[in-house]
PDB file of N, CA and C in Angstrom:
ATOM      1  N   UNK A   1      11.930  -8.556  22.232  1.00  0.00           N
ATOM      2  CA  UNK A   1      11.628  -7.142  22.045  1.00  0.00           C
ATOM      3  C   UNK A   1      10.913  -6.956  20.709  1.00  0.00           C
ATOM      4  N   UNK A   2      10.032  -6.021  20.627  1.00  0.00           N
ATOM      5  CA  UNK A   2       8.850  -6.016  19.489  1.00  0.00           C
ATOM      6  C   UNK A   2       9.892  -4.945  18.505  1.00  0.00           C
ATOM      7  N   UNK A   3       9.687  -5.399  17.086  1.00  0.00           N
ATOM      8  CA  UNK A   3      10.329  -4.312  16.526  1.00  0.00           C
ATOM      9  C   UNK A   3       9.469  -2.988  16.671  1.00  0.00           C
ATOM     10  N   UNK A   4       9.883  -1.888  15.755  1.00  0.00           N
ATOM     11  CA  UNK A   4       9.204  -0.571  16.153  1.00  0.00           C
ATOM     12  C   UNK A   4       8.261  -0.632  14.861  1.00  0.00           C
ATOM     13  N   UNK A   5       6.977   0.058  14.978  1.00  0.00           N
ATOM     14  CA  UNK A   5       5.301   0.055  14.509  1.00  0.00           C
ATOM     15  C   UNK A   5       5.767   0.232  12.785  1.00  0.00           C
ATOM     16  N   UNK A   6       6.762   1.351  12.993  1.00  0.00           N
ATOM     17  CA  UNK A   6       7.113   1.733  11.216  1.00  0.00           C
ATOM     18  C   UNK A   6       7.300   0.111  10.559  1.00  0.00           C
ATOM     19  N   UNK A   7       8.327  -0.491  11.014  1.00  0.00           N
ATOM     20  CA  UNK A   7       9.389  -1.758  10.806  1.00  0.00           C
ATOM     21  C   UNK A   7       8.012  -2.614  10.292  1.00  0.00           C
ATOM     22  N   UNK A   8       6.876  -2.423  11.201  1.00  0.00           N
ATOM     23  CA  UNK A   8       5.750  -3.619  10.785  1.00  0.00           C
ATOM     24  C   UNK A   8       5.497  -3.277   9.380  1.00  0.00           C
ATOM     25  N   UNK A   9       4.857  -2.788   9.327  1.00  0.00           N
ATOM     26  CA  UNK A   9       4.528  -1.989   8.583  1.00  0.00           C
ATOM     27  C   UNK A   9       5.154  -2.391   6.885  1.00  0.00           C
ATOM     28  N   UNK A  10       6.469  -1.834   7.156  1.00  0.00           N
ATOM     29  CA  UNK A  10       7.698  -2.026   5.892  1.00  0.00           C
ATOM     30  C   UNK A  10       7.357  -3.166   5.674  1.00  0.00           C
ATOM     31  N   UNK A  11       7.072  -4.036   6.612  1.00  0.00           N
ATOM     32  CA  UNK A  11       6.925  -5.905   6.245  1.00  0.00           C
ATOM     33  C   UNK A  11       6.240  -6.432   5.670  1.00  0.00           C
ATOM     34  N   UNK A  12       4.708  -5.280   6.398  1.00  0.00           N
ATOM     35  CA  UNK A  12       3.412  -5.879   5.535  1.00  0.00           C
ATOM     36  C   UNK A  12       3.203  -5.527   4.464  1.00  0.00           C
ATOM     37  N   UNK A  13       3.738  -3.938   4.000  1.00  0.00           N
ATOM     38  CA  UNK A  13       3.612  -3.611   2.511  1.00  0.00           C
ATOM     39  C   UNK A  13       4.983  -4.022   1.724  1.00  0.00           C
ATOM     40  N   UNK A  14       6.021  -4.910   2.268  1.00  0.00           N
ATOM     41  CA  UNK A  14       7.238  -5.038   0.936  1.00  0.00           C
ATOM     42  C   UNK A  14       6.901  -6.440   0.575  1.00  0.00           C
ATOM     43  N   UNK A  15       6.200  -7.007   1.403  1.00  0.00           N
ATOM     44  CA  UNK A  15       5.602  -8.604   0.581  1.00  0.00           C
ATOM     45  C   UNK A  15       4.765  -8.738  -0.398  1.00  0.00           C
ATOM     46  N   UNK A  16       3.191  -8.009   0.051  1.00  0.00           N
ATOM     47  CA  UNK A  16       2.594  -8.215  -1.394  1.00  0.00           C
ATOM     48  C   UNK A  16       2.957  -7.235  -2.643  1.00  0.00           C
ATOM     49  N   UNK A  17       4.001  -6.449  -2.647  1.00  0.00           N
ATOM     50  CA  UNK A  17       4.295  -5.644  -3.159  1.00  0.00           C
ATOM     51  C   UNK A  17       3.890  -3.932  -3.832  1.00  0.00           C
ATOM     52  N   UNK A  18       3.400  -4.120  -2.463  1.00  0.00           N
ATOM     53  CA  UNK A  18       2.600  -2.414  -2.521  1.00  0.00           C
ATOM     54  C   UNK A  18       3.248  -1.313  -1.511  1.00  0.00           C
ATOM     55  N   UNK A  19       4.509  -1.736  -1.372  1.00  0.00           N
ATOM     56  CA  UNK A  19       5.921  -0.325  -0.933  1.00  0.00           C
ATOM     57  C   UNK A  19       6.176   0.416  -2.120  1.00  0.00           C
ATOM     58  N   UNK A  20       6.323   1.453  -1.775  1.00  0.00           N
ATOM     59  CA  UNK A  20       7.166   2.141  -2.917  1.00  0.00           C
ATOM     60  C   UNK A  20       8.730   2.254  -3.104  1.00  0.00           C
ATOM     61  N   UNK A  21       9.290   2.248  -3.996  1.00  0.00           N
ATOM     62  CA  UNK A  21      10.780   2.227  -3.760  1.00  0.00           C
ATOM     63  C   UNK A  21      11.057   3.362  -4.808  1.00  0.00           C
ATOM     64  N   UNK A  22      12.306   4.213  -3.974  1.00  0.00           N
ATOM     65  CA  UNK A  22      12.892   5.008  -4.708  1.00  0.00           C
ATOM     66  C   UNK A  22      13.386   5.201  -5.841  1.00  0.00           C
ATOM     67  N   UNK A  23      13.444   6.058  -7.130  1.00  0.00           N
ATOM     68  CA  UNK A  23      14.810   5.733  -8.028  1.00  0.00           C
ATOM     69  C   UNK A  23      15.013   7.166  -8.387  1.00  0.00           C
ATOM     70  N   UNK A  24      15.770   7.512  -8.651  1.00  0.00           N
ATOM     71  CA  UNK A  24      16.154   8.667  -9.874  1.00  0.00           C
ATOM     72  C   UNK A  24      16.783   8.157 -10.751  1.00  0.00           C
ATOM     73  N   UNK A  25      16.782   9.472 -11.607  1.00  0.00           N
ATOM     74  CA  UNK A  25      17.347   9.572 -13.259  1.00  0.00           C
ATOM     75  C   UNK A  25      17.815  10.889 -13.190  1.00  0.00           C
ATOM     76  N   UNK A  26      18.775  11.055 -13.209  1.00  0.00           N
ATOM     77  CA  UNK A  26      19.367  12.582 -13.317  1.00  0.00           C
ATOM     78  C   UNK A  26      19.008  12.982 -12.005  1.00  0.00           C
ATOM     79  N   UNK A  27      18.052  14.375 -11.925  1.00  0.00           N
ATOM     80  CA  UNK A  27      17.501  15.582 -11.363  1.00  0.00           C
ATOM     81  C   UNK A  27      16.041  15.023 -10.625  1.00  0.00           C
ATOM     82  N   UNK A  28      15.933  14.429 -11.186  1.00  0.00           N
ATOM     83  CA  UNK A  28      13.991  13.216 -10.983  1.00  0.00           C
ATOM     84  C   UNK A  28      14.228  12.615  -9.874  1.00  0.00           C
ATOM     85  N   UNK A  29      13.732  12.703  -8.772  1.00  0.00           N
ATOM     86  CA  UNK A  29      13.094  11.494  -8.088  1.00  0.00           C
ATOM     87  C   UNK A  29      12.037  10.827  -8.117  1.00  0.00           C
ATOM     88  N   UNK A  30      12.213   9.730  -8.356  1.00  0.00           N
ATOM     89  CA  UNK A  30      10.116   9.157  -8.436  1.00  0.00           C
ATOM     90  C   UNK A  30      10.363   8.065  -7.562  1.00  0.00           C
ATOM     91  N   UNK A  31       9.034   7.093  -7.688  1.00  0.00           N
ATOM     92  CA  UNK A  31       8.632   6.122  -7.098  1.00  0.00           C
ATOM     93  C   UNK A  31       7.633   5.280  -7.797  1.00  0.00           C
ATOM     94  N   UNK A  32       8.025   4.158  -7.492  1.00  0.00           N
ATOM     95  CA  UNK A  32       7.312   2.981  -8.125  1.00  0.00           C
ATOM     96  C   UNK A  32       7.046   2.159  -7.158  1.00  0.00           C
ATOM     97  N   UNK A  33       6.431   1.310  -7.546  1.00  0.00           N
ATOM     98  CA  UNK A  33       5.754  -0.070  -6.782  1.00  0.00           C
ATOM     99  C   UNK A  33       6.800  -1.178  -6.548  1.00  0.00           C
ATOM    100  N   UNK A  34       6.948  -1.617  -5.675  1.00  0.00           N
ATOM    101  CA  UNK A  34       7.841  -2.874  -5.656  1.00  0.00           C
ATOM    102  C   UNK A  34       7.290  -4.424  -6.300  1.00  0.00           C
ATOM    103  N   UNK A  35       8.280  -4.682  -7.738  1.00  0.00           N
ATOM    104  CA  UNK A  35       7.441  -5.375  -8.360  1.00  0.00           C
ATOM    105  C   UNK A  35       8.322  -6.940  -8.304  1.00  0.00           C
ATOM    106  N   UNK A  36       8.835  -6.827  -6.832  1.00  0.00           N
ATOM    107  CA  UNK A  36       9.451  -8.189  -6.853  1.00  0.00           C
ATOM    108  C   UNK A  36       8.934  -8.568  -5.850  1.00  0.00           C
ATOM    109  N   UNK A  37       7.489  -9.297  -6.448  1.00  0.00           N
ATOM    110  CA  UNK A  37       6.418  -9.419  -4.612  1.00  0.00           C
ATOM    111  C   UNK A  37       5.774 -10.663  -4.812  1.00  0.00           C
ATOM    112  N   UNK A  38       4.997 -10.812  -3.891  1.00  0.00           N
ATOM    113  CA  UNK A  38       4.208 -12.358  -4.016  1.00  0.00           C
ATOM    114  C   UNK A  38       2.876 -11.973  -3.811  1.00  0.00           C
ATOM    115  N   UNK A  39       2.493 -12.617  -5.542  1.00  0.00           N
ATOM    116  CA  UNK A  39       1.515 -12.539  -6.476  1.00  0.00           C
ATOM    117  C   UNK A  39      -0.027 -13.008  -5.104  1.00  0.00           C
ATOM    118  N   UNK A  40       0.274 -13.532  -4.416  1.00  0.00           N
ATOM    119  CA  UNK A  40      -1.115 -14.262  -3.708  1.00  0.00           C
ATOM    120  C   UNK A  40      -1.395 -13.128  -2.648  1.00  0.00           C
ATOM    121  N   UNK A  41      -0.004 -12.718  -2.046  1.00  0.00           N
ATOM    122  CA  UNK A  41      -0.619 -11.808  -0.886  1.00  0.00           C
ATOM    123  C   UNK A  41      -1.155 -10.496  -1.638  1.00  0.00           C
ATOM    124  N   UNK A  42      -0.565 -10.161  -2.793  1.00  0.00           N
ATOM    125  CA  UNK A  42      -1.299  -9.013  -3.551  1.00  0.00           C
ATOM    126  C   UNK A  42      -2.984  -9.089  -3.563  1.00  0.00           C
ATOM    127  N   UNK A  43      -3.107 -10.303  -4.343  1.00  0.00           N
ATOM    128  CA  UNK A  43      -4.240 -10.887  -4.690  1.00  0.00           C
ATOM    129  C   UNK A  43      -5.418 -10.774  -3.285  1.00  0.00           C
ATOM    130  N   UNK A  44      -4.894 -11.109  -2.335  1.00  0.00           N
ATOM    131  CA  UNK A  44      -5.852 -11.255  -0.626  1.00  0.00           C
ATOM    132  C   UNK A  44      -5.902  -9.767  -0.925  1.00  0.00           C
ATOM    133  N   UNK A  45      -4.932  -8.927  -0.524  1.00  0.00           N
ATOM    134  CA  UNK A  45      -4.868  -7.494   0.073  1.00  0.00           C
ATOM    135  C   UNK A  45      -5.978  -6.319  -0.943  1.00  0.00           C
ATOM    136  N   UNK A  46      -5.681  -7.679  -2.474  1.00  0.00           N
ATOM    137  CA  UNK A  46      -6.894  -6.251  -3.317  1.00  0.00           C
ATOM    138  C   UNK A  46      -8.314  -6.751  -3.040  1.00  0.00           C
ATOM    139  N   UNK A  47      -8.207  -8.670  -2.761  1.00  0.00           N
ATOM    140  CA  UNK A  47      -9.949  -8.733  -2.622  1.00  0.00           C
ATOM    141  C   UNK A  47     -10.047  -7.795  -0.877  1.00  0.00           C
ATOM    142  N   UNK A  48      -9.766  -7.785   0.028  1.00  0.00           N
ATOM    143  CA  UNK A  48      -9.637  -6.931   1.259  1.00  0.00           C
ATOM    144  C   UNK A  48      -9.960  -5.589   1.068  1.00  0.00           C
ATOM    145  N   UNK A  49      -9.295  -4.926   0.107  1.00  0.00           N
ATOM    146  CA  UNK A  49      -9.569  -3.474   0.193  1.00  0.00           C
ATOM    147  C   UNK A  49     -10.791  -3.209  -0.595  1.00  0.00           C
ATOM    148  N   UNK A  50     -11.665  -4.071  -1.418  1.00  0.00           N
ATOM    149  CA  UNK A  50     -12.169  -3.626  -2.105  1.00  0.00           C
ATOM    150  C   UNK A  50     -13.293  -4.431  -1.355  1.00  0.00           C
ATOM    151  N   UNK A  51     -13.568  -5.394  -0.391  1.00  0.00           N
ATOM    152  CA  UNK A  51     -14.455  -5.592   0.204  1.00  0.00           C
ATOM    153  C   UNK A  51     -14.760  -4.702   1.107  1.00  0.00           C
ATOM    154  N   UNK A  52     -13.968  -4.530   1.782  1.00  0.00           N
ATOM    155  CA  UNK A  52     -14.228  -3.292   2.882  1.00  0.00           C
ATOM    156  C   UNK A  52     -14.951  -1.634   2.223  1.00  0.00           C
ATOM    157  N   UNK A  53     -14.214  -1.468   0.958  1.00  0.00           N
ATOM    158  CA  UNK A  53     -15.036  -0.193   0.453  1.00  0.00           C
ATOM    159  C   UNK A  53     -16.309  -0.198  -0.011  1.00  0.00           C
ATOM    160  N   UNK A  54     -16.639  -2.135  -0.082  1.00  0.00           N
ATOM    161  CA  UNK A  54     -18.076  -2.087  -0.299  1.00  0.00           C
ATOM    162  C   UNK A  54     -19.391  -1.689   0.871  1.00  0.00           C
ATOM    163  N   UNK A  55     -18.369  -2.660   1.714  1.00  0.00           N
ATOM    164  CA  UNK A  55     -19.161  -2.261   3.196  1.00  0.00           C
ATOM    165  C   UNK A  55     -18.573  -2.176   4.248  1.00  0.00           C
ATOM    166  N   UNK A  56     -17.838  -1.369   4.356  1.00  0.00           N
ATOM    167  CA  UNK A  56     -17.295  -0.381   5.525  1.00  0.00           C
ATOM    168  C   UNK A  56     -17.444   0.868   5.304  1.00  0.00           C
ATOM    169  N   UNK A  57     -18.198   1.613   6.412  1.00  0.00           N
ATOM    170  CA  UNK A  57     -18.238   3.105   6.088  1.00  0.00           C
ATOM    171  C   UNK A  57     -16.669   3.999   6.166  1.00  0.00           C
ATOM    172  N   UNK A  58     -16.361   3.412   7.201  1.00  0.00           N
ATOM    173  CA  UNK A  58     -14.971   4.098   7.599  1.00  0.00           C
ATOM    174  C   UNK A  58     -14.071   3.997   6.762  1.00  0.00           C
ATOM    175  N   UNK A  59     -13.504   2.969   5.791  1.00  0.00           N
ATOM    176  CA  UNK A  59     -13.581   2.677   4.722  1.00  0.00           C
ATOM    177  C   UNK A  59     -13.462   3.532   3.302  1.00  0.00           C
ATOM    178  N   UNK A  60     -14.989   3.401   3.543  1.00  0.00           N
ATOM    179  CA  UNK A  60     -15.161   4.483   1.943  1.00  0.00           C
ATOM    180  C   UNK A  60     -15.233   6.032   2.437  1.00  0.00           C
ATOM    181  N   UNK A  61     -15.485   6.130   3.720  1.00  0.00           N
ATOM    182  CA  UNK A  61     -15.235   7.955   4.112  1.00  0.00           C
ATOM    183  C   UNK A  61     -13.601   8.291   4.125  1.00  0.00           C
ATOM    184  N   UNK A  62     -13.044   7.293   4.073  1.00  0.00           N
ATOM    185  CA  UNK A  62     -11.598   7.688   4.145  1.00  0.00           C
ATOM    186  C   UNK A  62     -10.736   7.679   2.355  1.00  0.00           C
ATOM    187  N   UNK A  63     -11.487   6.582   1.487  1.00  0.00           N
ATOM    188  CA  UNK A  63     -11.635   6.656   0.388  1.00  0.00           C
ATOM    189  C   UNK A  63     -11.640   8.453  -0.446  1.00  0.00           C
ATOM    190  N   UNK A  64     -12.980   8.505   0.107  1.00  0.00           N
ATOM    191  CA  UNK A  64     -13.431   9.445  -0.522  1.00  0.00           C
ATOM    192  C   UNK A  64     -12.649  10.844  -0.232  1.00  0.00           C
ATOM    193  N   UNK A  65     -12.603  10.932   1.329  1.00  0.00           N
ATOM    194  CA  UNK A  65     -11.622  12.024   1.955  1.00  0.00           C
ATOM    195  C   UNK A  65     -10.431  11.981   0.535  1.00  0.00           C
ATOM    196  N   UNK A  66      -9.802  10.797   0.364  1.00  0.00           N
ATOM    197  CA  UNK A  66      -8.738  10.799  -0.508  1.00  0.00           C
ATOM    198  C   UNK A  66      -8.824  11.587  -1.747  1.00  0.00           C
ATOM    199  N   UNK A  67     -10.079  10.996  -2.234  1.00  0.00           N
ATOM    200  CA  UNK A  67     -10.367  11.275  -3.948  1.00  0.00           C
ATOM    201  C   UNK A  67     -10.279  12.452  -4.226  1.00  0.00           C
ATOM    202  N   UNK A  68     -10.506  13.689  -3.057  1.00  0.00           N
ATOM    203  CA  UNK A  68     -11.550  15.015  -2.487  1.00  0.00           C
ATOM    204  C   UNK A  68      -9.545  15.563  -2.759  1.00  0.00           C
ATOM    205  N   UNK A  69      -9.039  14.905  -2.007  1.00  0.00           N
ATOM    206  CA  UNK A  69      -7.047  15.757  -1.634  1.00  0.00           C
ATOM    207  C   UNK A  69      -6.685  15.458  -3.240  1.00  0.00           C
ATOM    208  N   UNK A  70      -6.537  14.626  -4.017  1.00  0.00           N
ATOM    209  CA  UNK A  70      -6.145  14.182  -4.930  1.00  0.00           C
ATOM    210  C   UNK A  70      -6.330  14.906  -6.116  1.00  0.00           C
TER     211      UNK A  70
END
């Protein structure tokens, strides 16, 4: 049985370490990066994203959509 789509997901971003994980302090909730990860799959996933924004349109229109909410 396949786990469920979220579950993938959790897998592919808690390895190279680009999940966020919860914490508070008092009244605060924030979020940080999960910084107990492996350094190589980081390394693939940033040359990946940053190849694709060179030349993928879909890519950098979704990029940009971002920059535009932000």
């Amino acid at each position: 049985m396949r786990q469920p789509r979220a579950a993938e997901h959790r897998g592919v971003l808690c390895r190279p370490g680009v999940s966020p994980i919860e914490y508070s302090s008092g009244r605060r909730r924030r979020r940080r990066l999960n910084y107990g990860s492996d350094r190589q799959a980081n390394a693939a996933l940033h040359r990946i994203v940053f190849t694709r924004l060179r030349h993928d349109p879909r890519t950098q229109a979704y990029y940009d959509a971002a920059r535009r909410r932000a």
